[in-house]
C-alpha atoms as a PDB file:
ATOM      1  CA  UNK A   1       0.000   0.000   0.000  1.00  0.00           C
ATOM      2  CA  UNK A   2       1.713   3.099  -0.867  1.00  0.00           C
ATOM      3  CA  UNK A   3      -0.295   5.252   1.641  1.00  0.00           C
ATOM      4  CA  UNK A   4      -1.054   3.130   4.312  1.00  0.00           C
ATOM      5  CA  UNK A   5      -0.604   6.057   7.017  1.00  0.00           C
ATOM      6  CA  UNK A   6      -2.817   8.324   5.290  1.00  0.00           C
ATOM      7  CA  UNK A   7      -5.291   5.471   4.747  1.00  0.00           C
ATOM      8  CA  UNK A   8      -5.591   4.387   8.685  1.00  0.00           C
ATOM      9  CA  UNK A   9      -6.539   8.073   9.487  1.00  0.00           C
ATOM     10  CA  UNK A  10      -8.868   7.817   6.404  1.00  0.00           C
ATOM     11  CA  UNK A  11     -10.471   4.573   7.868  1.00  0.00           C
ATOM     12  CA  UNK A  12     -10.764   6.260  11.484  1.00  0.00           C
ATOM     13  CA  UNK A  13     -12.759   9.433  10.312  1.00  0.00           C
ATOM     14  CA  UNK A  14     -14.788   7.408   8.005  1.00  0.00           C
ATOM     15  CA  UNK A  15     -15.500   5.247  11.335  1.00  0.00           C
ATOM     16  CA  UNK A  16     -16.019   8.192  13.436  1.00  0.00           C
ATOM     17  CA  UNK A  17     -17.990   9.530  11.143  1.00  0.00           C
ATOM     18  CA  UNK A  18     -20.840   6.257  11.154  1.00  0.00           C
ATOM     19  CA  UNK A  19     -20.223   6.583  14.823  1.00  0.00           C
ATOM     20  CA  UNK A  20     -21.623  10.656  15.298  1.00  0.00           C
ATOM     21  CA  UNK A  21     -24.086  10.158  12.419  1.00  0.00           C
ATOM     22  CA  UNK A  22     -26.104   7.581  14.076  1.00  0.00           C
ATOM     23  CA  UNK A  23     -25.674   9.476  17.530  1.00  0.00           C
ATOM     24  CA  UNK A  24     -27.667  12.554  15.875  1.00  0.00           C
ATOM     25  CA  UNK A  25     -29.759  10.351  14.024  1.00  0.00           C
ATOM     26  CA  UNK A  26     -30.746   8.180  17.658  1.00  0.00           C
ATOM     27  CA  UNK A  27     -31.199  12.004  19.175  1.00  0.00           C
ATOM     28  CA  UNK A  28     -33.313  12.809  16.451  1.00  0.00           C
ATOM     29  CA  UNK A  29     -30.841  14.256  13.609  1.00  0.00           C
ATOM     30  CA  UNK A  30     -30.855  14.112  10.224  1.00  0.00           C
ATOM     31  CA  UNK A  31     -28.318  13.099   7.754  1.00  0.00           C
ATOM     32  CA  UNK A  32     -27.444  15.483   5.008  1.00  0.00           C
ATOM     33  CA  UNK A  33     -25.966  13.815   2.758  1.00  0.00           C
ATOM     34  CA  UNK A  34     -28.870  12.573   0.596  1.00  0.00           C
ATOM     35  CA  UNK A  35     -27.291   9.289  -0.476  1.00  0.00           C
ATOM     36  CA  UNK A  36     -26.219   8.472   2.839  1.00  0.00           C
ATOM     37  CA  UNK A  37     -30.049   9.177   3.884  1.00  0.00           C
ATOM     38  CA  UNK A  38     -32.115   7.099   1.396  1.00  0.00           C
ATOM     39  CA  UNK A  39     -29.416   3.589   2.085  1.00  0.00           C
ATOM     40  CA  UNK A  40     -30.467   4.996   6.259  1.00  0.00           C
ATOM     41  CA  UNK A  41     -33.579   4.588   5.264  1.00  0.00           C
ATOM     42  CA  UNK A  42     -33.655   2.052   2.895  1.00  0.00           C
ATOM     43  CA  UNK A  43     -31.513  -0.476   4.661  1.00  0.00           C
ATOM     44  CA  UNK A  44     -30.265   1.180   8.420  1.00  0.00           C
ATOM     45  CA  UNK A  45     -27.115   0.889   9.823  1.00  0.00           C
ATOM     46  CA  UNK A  46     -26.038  -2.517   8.288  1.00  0.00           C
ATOM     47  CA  UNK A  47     -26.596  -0.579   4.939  1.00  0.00           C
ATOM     48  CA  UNK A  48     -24.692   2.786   5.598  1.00  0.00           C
ATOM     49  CA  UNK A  49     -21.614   0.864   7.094  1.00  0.00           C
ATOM     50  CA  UNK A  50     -21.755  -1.360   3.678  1.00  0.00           C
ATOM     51  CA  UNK A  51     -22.074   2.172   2.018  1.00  0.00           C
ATOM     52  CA  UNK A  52     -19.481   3.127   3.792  1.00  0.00           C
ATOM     53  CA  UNK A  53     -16.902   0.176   3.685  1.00  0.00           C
ATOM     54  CA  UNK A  54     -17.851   0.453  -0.475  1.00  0.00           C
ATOM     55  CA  UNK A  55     -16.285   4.145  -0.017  1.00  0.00           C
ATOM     56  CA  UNK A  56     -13.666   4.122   1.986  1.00  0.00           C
ATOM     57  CA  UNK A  57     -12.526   0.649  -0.671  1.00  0.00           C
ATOM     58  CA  UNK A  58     -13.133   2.328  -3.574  1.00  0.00           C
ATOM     59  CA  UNK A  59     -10.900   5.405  -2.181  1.00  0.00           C
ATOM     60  CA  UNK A  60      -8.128   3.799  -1.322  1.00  0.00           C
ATOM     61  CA  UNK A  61      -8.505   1.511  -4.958  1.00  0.00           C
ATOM     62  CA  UNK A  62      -8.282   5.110  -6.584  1.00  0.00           C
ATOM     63  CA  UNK A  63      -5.419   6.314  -4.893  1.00  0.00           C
ATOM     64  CA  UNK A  64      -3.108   3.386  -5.502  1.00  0.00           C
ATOM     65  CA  UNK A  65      -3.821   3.229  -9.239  1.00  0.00           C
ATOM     66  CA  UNK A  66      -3.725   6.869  -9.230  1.00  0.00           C
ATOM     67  CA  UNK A  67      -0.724   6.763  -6.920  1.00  0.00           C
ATOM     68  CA  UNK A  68       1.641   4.313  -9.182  1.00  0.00           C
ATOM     69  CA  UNK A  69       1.451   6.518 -12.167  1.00  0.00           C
ATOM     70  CA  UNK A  70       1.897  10.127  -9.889  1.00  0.00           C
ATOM     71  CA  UNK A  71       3.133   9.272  -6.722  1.00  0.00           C
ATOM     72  CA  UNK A  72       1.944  12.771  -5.613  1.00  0.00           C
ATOM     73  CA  UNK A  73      -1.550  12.883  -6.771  1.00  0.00           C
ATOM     74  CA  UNK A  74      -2.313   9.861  -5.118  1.00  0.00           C
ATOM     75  CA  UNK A  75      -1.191  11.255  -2.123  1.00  0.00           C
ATOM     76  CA  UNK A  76      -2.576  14.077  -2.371  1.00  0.00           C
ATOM     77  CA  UNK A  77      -6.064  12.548  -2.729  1.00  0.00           C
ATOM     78  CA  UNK A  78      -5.642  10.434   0.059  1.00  0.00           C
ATOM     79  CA  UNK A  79      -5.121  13.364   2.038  1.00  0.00           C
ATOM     80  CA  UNK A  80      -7.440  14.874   0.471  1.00  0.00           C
ATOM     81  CA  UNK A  81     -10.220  11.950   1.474  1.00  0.00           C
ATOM     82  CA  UNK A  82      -9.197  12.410   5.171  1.00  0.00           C
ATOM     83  CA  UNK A  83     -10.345  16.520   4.735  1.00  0.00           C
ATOM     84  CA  UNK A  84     -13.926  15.494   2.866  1.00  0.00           C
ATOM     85  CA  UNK A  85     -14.638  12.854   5.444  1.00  0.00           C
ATOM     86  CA  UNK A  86     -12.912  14.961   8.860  1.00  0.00           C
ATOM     87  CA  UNK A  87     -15.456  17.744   8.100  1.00  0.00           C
ATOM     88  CA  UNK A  88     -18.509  15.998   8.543  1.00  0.00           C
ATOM     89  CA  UNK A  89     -17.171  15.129  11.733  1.00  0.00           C
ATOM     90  CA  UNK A  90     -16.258  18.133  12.684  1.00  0.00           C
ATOM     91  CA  UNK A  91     -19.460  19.521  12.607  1.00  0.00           C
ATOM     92  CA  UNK A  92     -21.395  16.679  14.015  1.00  0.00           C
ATOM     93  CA  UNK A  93     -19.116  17.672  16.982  1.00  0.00           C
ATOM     94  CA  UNK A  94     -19.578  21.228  16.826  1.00  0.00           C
ATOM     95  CA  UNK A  95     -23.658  19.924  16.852  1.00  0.00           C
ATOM     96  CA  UNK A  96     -23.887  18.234  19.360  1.00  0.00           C
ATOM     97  CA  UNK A  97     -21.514  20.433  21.827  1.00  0.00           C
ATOM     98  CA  UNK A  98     -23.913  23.265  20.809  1.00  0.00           C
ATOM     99  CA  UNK A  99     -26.811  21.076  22.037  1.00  0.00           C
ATOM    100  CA  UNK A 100     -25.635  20.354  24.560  1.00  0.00           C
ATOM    101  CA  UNK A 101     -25.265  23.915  26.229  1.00  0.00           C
END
């Protein structure tokens, strides 16, 4: 794997990510992200952590073909990954600290 680093943090925010979404969903939430929605509510959580395992695979399948032909491009997306999936984290915490108060 040529970016197994960036790939465990990848894995962890996609994981933390399932994690805070079904929190806010269990408090009453929503999900946003209308794909992620319809396989909640077409086939729970089993479904959105296949939906999820499909992504975070298909990522890192992108990255290493990517990354053998331009070592920094793949790189670069796999960082890149990490940002996309940290922010919906992020502000699931920022949510539910705010509700909190």
């Amino acid at each position: 794997m040529l970016y197994a680093t960036a790939y465990k943090w990848f894995v962890l925010t996609s994981a933390v990510d399932i994690v805070l979404t079904w929190f806010i969903l269990l408090l009453g939430g929503s999900e946003v992200n209308i794909l992620a929605d319809a396989v909640i509510a077409h086939a729970g959580l089993r479904g959105i952590l296949i939906y999820k395992f499909c992504l975070v695979i298909l990522v890192v399948i992108v990255c290493e073909v990517i990354g053998r032909r331009r070592p920094r491009v793949g790189r670069n997306l796999a960082r890149l990954a990490i940002v996309i999936t940290a922010l919906p984290v992020i502000l699931s915490v920022t949510q539910l600290l705010s509700a909190g108060s």
